[in-house]
Each structure stands twice: as structure tokens, then as C-alpha cells.
Protein backbone atom coordinates (compact mmCIF):
# COMPACT_ATOMS: atom_id res chain seq x y z
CA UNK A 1 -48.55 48.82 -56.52
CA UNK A 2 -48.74 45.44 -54.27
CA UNK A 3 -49.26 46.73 -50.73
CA UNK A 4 -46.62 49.67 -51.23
CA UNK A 5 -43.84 46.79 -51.29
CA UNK A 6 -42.63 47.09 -54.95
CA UNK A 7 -42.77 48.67 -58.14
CA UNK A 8 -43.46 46.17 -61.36
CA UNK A 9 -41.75 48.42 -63.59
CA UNK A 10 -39.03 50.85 -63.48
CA UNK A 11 -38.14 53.28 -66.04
CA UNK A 12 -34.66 54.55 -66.22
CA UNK A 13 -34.58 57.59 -68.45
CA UNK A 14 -30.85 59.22 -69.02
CA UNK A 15 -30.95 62.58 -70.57
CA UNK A 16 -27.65 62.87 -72.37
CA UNK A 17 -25.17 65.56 -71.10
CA UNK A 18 -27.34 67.46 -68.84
CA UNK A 19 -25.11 68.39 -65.63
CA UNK A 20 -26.36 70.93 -63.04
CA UNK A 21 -22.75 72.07 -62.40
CA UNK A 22 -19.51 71.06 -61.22
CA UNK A 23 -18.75 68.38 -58.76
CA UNK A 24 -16.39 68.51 -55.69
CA UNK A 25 -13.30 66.53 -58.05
CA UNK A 26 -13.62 69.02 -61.07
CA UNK A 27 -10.17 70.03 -60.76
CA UNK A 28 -9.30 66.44 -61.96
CA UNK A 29 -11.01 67.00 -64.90
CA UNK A 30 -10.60 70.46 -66.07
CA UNK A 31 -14.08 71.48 -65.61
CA UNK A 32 -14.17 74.07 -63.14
CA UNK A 33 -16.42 76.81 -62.95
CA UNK A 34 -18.49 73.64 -65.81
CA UNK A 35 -22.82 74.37 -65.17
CA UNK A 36 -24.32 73.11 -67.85
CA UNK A 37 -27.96 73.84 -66.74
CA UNK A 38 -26.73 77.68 -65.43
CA UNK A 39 -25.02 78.40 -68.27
CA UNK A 40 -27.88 77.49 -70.68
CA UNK A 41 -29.95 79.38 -68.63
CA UNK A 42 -28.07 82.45 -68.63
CA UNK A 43 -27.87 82.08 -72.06
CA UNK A 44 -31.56 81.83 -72.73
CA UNK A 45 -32.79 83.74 -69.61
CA UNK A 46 -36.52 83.53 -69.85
CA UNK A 47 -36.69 81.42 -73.41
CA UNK A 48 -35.57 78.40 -71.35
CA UNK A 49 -39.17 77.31 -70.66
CA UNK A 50 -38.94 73.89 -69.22
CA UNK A 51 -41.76 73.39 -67.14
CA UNK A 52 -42.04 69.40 -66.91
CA UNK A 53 -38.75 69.60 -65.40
CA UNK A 54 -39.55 72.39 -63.34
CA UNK A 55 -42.59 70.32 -61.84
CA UNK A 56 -40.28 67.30 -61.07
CA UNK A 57 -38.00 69.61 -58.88
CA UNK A 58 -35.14 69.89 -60.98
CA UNK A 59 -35.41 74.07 -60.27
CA UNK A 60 -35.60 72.96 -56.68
CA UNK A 61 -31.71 71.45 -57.35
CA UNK A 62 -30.98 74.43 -59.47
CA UNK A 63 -33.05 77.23 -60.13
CA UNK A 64 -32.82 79.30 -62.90
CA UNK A 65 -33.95 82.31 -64.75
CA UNK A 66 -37.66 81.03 -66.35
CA UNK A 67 -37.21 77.85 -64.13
CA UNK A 68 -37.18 78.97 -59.71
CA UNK A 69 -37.62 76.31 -57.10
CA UNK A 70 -41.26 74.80 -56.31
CA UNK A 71 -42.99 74.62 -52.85
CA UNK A 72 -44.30 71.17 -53.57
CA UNK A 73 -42.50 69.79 -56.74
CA UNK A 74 -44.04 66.48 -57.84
CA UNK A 75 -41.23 64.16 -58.10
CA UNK A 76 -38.80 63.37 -54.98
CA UNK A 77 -35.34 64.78 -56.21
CA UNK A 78 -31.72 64.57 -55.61
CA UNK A 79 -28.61 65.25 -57.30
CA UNK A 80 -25.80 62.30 -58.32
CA UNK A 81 -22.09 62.11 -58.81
CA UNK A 82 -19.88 59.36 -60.33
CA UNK A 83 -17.16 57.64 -58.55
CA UNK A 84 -16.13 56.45 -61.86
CA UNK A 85 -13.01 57.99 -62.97
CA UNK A 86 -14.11 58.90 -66.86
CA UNK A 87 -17.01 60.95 -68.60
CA UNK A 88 -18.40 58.60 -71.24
CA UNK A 89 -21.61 57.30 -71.85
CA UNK A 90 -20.37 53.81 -71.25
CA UNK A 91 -18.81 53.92 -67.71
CA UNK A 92 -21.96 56.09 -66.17
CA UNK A 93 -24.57 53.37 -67.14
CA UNK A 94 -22.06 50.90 -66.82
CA UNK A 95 -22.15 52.65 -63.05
CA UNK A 96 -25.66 53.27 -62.80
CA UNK A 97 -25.92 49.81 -63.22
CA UNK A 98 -23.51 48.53 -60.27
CA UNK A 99 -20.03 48.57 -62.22
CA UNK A 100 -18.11 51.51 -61.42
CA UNK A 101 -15.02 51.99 -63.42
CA UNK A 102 -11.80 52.60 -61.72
CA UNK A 103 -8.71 52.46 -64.72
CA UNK A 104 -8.43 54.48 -67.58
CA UNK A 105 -8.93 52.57 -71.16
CA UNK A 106 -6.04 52.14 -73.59
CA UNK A 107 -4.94 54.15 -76.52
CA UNK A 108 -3.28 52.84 -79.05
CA UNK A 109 -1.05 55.98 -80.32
CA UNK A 110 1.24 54.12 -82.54
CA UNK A 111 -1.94 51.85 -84.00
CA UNK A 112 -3.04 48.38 -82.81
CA UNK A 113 -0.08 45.78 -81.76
CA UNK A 114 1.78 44.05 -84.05
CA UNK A 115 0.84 40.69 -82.76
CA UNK A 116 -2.70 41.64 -82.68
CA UNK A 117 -2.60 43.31 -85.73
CA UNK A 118 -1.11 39.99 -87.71
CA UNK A 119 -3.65 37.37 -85.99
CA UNK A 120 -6.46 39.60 -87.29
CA UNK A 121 -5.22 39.80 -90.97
CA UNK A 122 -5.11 35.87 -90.53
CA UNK A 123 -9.06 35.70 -89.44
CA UNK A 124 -10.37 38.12 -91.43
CA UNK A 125 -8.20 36.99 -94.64
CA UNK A 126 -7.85 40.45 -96.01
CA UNK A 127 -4.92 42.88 -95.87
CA UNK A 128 -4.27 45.56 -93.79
CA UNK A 129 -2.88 48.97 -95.93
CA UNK A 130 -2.79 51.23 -92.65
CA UNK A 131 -2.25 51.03 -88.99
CA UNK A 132 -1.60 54.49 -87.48
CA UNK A 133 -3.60 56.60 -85.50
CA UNK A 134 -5.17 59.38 -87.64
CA UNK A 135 -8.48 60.74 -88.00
CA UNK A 136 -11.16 59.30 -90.77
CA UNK A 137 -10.31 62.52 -93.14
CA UNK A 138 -6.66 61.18 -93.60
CA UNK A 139 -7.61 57.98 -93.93
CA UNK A 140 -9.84 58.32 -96.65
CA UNK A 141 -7.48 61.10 -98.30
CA UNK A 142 -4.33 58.94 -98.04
CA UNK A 143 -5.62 55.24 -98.68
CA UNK A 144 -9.04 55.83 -100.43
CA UNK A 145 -7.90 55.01 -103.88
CA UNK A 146 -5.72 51.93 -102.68
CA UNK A 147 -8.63 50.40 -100.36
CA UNK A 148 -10.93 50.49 -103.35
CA UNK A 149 -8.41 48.93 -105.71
CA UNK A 150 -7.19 46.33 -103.51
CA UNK A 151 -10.05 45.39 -101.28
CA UNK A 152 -7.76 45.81 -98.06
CA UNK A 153 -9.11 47.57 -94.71
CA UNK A 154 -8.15 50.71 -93.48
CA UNK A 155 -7.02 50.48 -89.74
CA UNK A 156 -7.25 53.49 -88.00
CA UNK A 157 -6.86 54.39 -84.14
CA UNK A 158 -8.06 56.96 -82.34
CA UNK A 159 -7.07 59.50 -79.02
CA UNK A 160 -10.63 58.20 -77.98
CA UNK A 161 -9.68 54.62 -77.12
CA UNK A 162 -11.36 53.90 -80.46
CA UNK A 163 -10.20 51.32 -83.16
CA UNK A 164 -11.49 51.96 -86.50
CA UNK A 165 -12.05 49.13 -89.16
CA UNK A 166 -12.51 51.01 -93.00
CA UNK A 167 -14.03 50.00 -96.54
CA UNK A 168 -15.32 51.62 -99.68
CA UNK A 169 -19.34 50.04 -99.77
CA UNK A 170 -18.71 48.49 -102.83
CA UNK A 171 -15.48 46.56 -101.45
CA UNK A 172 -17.07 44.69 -98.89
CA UNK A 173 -21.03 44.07 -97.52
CA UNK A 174 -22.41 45.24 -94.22
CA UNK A 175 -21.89 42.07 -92.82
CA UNK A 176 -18.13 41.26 -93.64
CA UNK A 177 -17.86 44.26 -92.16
CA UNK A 178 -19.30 43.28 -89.11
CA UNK A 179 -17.85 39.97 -88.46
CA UNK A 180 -14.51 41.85 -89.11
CA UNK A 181 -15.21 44.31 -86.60
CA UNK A 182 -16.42 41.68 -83.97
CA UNK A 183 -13.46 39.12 -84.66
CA UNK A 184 -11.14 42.65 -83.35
CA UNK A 185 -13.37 42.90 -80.65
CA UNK A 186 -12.87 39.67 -79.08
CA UNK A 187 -8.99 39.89 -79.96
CA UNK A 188 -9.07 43.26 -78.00
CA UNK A 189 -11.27 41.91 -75.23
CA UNK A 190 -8.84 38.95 -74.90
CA UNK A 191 -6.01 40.65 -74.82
CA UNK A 192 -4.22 42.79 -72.23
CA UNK A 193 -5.97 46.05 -73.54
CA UNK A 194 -8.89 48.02 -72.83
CA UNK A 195 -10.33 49.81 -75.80
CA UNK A 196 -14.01 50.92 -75.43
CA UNK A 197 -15.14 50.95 -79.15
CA UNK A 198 -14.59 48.77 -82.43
CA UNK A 199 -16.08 50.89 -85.02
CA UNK A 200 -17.09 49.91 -88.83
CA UNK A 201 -16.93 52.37 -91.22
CA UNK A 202 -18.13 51.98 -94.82
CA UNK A 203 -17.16 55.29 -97.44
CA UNK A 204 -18.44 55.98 -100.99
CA UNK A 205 -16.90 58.26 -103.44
CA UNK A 206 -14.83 57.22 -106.58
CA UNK A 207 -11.93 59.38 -105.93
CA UNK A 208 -9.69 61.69 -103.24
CA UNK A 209 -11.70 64.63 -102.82
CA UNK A 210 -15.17 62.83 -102.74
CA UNK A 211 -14.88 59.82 -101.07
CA UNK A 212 -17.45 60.34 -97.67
CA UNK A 213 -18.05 58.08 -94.80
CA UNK A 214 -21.46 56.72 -95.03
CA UNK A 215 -22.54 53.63 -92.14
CA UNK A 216 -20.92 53.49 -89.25
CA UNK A 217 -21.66 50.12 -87.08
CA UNK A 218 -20.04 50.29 -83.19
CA UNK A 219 -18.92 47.67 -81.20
CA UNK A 220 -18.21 49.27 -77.60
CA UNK A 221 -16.60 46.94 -75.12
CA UNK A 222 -18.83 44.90 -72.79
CA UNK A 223 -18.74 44.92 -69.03
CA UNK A 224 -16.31 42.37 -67.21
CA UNK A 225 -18.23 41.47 -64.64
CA UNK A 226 -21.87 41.27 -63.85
CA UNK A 227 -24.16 44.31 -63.88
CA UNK A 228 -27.67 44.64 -62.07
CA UNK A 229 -28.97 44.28 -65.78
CA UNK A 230 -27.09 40.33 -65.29
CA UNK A 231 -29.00 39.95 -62.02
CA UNK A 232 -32.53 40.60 -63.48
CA UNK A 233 -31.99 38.09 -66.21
CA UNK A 234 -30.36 35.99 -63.80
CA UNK A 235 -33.91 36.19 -61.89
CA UNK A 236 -36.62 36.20 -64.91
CA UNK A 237 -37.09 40.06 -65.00
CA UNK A 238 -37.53 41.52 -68.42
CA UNK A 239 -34.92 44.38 -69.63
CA UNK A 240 -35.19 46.67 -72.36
CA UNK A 241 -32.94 48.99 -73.74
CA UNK A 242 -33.64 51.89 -75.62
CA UNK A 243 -31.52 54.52 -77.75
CA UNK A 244 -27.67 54.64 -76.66
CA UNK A 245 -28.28 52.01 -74.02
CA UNK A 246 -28.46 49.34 -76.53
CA UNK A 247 -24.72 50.10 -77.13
CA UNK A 248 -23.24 49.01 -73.56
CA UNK A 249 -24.14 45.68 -72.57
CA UNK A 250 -24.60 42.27 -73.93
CA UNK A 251 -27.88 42.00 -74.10
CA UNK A 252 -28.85 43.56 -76.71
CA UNK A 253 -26.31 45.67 -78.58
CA UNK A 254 -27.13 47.82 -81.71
CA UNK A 255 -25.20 49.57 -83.98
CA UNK A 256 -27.51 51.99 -85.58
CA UNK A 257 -29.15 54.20 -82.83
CA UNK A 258 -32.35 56.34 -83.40
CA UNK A 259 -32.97 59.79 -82.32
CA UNK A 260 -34.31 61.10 -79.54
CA UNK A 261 -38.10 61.17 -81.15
CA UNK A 262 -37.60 57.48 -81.87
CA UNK A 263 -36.45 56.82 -78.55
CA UNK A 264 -39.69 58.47 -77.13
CA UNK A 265 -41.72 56.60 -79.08
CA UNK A 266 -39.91 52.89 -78.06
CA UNK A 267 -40.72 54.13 -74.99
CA UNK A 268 -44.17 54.84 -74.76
CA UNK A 269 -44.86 52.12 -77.03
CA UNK A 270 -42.87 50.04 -73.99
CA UNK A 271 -45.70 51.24 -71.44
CA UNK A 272 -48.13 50.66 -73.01
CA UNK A 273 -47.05 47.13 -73.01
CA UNK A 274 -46.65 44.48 -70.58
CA UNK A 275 -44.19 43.27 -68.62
CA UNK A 276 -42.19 42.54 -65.28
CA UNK A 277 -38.70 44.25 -65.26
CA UNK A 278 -36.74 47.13 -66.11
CA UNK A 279 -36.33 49.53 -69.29
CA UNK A 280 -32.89 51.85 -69.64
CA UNK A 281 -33.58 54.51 -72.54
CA UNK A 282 -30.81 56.89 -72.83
CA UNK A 283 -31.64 59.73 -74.92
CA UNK A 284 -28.62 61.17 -76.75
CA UNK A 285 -28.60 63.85 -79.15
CA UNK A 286 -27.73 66.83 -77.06
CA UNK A 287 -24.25 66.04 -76.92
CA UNK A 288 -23.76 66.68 -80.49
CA UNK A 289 -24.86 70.22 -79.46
CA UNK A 290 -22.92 70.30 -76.25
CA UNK A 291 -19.61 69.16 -78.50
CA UNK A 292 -20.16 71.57 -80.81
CA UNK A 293 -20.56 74.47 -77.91
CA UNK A 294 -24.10 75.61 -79.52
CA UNK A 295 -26.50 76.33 -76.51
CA UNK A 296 -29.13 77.32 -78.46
CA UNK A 297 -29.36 73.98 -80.11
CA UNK A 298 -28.41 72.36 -76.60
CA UNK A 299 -31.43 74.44 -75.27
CA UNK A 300 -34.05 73.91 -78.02
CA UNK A 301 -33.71 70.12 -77.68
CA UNK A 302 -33.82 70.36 -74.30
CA UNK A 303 -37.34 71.64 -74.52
CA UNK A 304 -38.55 69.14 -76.72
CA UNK A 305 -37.66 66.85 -74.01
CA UNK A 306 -39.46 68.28 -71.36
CA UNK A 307 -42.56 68.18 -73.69
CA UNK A 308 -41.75 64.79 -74.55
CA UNK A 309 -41.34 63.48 -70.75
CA UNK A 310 -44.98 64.52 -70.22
CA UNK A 311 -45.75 62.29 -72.72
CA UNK A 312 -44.63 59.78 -70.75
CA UNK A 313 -45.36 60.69 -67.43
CA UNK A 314 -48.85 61.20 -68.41
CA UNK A 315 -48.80 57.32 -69.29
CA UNK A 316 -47.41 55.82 -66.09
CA UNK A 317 -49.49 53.54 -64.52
CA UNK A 318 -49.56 53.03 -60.84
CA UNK A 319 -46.95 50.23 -59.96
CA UNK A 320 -44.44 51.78 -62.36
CA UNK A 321 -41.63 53.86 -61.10
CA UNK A 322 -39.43 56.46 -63.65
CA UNK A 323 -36.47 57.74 -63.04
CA UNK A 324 -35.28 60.46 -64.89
CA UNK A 325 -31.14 61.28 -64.93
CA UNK A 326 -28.10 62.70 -66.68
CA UNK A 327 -24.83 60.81 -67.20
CA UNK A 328 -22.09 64.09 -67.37
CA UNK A 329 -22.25 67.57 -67.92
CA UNK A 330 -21.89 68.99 -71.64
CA UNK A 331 -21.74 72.86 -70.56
CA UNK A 332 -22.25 74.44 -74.75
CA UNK A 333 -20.37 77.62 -72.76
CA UNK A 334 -17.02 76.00 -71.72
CA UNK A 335 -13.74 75.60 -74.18
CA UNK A 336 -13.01 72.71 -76.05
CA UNK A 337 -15.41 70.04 -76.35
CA UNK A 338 -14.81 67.49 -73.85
CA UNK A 339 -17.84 66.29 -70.92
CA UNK A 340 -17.45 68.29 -68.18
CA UNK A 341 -17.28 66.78 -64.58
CA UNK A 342 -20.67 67.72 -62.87
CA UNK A 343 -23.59 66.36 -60.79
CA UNK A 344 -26.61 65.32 -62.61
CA UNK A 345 -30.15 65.44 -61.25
CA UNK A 346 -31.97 62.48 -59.67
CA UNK A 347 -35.99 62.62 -60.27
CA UNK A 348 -38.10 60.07 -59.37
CA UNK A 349 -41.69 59.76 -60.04
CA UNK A 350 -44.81 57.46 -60.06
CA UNK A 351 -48.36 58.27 -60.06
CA UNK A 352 -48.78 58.16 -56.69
CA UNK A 353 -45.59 59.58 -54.29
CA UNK A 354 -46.29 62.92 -52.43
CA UNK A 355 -44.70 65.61 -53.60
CA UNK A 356 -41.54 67.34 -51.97
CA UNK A 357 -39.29 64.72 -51.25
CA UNK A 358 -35.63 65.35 -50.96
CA UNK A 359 -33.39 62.15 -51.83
CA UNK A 360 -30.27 64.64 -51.10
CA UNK A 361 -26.91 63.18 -52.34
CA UNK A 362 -26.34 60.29 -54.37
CA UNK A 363 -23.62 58.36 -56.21
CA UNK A 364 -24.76 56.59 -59.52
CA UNK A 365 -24.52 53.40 -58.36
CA UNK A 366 -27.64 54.02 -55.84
CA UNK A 367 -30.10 53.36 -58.84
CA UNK A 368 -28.86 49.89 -59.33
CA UNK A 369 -28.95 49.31 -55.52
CA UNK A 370 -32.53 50.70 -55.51
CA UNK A 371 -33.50 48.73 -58.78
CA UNK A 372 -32.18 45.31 -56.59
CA UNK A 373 -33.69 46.28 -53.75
CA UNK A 374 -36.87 46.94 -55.30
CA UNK A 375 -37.02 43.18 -56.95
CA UNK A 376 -35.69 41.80 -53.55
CA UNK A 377 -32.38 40.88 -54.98
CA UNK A 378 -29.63 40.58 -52.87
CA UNK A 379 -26.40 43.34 -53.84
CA UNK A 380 -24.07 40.90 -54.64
CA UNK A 381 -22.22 43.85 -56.26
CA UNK A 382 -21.20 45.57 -52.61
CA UNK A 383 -22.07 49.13 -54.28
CA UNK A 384 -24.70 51.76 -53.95
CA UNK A 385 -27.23 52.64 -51.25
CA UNK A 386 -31.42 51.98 -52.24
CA UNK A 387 -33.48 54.88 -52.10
CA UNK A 388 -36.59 53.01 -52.03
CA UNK A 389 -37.24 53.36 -48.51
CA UNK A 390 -36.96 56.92 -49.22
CA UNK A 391 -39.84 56.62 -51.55
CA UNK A 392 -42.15 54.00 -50.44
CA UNK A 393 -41.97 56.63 -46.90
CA UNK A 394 -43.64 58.94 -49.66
CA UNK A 395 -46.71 57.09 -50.47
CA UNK A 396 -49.87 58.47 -50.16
């Protein structure tokens, strides 16, 4: 670090659906009594062993059975609520990076427009033979055999603000696919609607009972206004995106995301390299578990990613600062399978802050302000609050 005045390199990593329990709006989004971290831990009770975390302070935010509070944890920690007024991946980087979301997204529950519907089949220059909402099982069981006689696309929309685009493989390549599914994206984006994914979907099979989805290629929608991620470019900073974060902003969108192994390895190969900027890795595979309601699973991966985060702790060098987040809660314990609405823990770490600093409570938004702040960029987005005074206070 230059004279204590600024980091060169932040690390943003988002663990995926771990909340550390309800927030003070959970009645808005029928989560109460939602503790994601509490809940694992009373269902593991001393097999929770998580002691990276532990050391960071995230037992000093909410101690648990195999994980108590530290005198001196290593990190300075907080906890974080959204303002934003949904629980996807999207809006709480999308918020995390200076663009909260304040309107719900659009669902299409008698499929896409007409008018929208009949410019596409003019672009793409292939028929439609459904436009309904319905899930991908119907799809395939109703218009499987027609779709690989005739060539059309399936059009399917979801209760997810999701519009799907489907194709038997040998029908139509990967990348008809995906200039189909980004000539609907622009249509959607340039219409009055808001619908957060475009999704691909090739099947194989030769008849009803056997035909199985096989690649699926997403198109999410992109932010309408600049992000923090804009105002680095803007400047010359480098950005890097790793894992689900690829998914949510221009820059550098992918359809195919890795695990969470791959991710780790992205990102230590990232440190070890160089560069002047910013890297947002989002690490997602516990939600599948948190979905599903399976804490053990939820738990398990949990712990390879507090042996993981050593990993990459242990490669910090001194002028790099890493934050490590959620986005939502996923409690495994709590019906249904929606996100649940809770707080998310804030830990920030470099190689050399003194331990045992409290950043309190924070909104989302405050690691873009502190990101800005930290690369002397003026907040031209009028949200968050920097925490880098916070930590520079810390130094040794």
C-alpha cells in the first residue's frame, strides 16, 4: 500500500445464499423467523467446522455452535442489507455495485406479446409452435416431436421473469441459438418490459419420453444505467469477473458458468497476476442446496469454502483489499424454496489491518461507494456510504 492512501486491488468475493438471519422488512418477503447460518448450525451443531470464517469475525456477527465470537478476529466485520426490493443474484450485485433496484420485473403469464412475438419470428426467420407459459417438462412433452420435425422454436415463459427460447441439438447450432436468443433480448430490452433472463435451451432425445434438456446459454438483462463497474472502465481500471458475475453486466457476459472449484482457481490464478482494478467472483453453487432445502449439502460446501478462502487469503499481497459477502439468505430449513430476506456478512481483509474492527451496519451499496472512494472517483451514483476510512483508521 502507497502511504496507507489506497488499495491497488480489491477483491469482491460473494458467497452465494449465505444470510445470517432475517432483516428488519422480512415480513415483506415471507421470511420470518429465515437464519440461514443458525439454522445450519443447529443442524450440524459441532460438524459445522468453519474456522476461516470464524477468524474473519463472521462468529463475532453470529455465533454458533462449533463457531463462538473471537476476542480479536482478523478481518474488520459488519453485517449488510439490501434496499433493493427483490432476492436475485442480479439486483444484489447489480446493488453492490451502485444500482439499487426499486420495481419489480415483468412476467409474462399469458407468453410474450403478440407484437413482440411476430417481429421476432420476422428476425429470426423461423416459426414459433408455442407461446405459453409452462415449465421445460411440458414443453418438451407437448412440442418435442413437432420442433424436431419442423425446425420451429419452442417459446416458453416462466413465473421467474424468464423467457425461454427451445431446440432439439440437431435442429439448430449453438450459435443460431444464440443470435436468436440475443435478437429477443434487445426486443425485450427495447420494449416496455422488464424480463431479467433470455434463456437458450438445446434438448436431445428422439422421442416423448426421452427427449432431455442438454445446454442451456443465459442472457440476463443488463443494467440501465451506469454501475461503479462503468466508472472504473470509464477511468482505465481493470475489472474481472468471475463465476455468476460474468452473467450481470456488459462487460463480459458468459453463458456457461463454472463451479465453485473453478471459480477458486480464476481467482487465485487472478492474484497471482497483475493488475490495477477490481475483480467480482461470485461463487454460486450453494443455492442449488439451499433450493432444494438439503443443509447437509448447504453445510458441506460451505466448508469447502472456508478451506478454499484460505487459499486465497494466504495469497494476498499487501496493497490488495478482499471483501468477502453474501447476496440473500437460502435458509435449507425454511418451506418452499424461495431466497429468504436476511442480512449478509461484511468481512474485509488485507494483510495488514488490525484485527477487531467493527464496520457495524451497512447497505449493499456501501461497497461500491468504498470501491469509488478507494480509486478517488467521484459517486456520481448518489448511493452508499465508503467504509474506507473505517479501514485505513485500522492500519498498523
Amino acid at each position: 500500500m502507497q502511504n496507507g492512501q489506497s488499495y491497488q486491488r480489491i477483491f469482491v468475493l460473494i458467497i452465494d445464499s449465505l444470510g445470517i438471519g432475517a432483516t428488519a422488512d422480512v415480513n415483506r418477503f415471507e421470511s420470518l423467523g429465515a437464519d440461514t447460518l443458525g439454522h445450519l448450525g443447529e443442524h450440524f451443531r459441532m460438524r459445522l467446522q468453519l474456522p476461516t470464517f470464524q477468524k474473519l469475525g463472521l462468529g463475532n456477527l453470529h455465533p454458533i455452535m462449533g463457531m463462538p465470537s473471537l476476542e480479536n478476529p482478523s478481518a474488520a466485520y459488519g453485517q449488510m442489507s439490501p434496499i433493493s426490493i427483490g432476492l436475485s443474484d442480479r439486483e444484489s450485485q447489480w446493488e453492490m455495485m451502485g444500482l439499487a433496484t426499486t420495481t419489480e420485473p415483468d412476467i409474462f403469464i399469458d407468453g410474450v406479446p403478440l407484437e413482440i412475438a411476430t417481429n421476432f419470428v420476422r428476425k429470426a426467420k423461423r416459426p414459433l409452435l408455442s407461446n405459453s407459459l409452462m415449465n421445460i417438462r411440458t414443453a418438451l412433452k407437448d412440442y418435442g416431436l413437432e420442433q424436431l420435425a419442423t425446425g420451429g422454436l419452442l417459446l416458453a415463459t416462466a413465473s421467474s421473469s424468464s423467457v425461454w427460447l427451445i431446440a432439439h441439438e440437431h435442429t439448430i447450432s449453438v450459435a443460431e441459438l444464440k443470435e436468436d436468443c440475443q435478437i429477443l433480448r434487445k426486443m425485450l430490452d427495447n420494449s416496455p418490459y422488464t424480463i431479467e433472463n433470455v434463456n437458450g435451451l438445446l434438448f436431445s432425445g428422439s422421442q416423448p419420453g426421452n427427449f432431455y434438456p442438454q445446454e442451456l446459454y443465459k442472457f440476463p438483462l443488463a443494467p440501465a444505467s451506469p454501475t461503479v463497474i462503468d466508472c472504473l472502465l470509464e477511468a482505465g481500471y481493470a475489472v474481472k469477473l468471475i463465476g455468476k458475475s460474468t452473467q450481470f453486466f456488459a462487460l463480459a457476459r458468459k453463458e456457461i458458468i463454472g463451479n465453485n472449484k473453478e471459480s477458486f482457481v480464476q481467482l487465485q490464478e487472478l492474484i497471482d497476476k497483475k493488475f490495477t482494478g477490481v475483480c467480482i467472483a461470485e461463487v454460486g453453487e450453494m443455492e442449488q442446496f439451499g433450493k432444494a432445502r438439503n443443509p447437509e449439502g448447504f453445510g458441506t460446501e460451505l466448508m469447502r469454502i472456508d478451506h478454499e478462502l484460505t487459499k486465497v487469503i494466504d495469497k494476498l499481497q499487501d496493497d490488495d483489499l478482499l471483501i468477502v459477502t453474501g447476496n440473500f439468505g437460502n435458509d435449507p430449513s425454511y418451506p418452499g424454496e424461495k431466497h429468504t430476506r436476511e442480512y449478509v456478512p461484511l468481512l474485509v481483509t488485507s494483510p495488514q489491518i488490525k484485527p477487531n474492527i467493527s464496520l457495524g451496519g451497512r447497505s449493499f451499496s456501501d461497497i461500491g461507494a468504498t470501491i469509488l472512494d478507494n480509486y478517488d472517483l467521484e459517486n456520481k451514483l448518489l448511493i452508499g456510504n465508503s467504509f474506507l476510512r473505517e479501514l485505513f483508521s485500522a492500519y498498523q
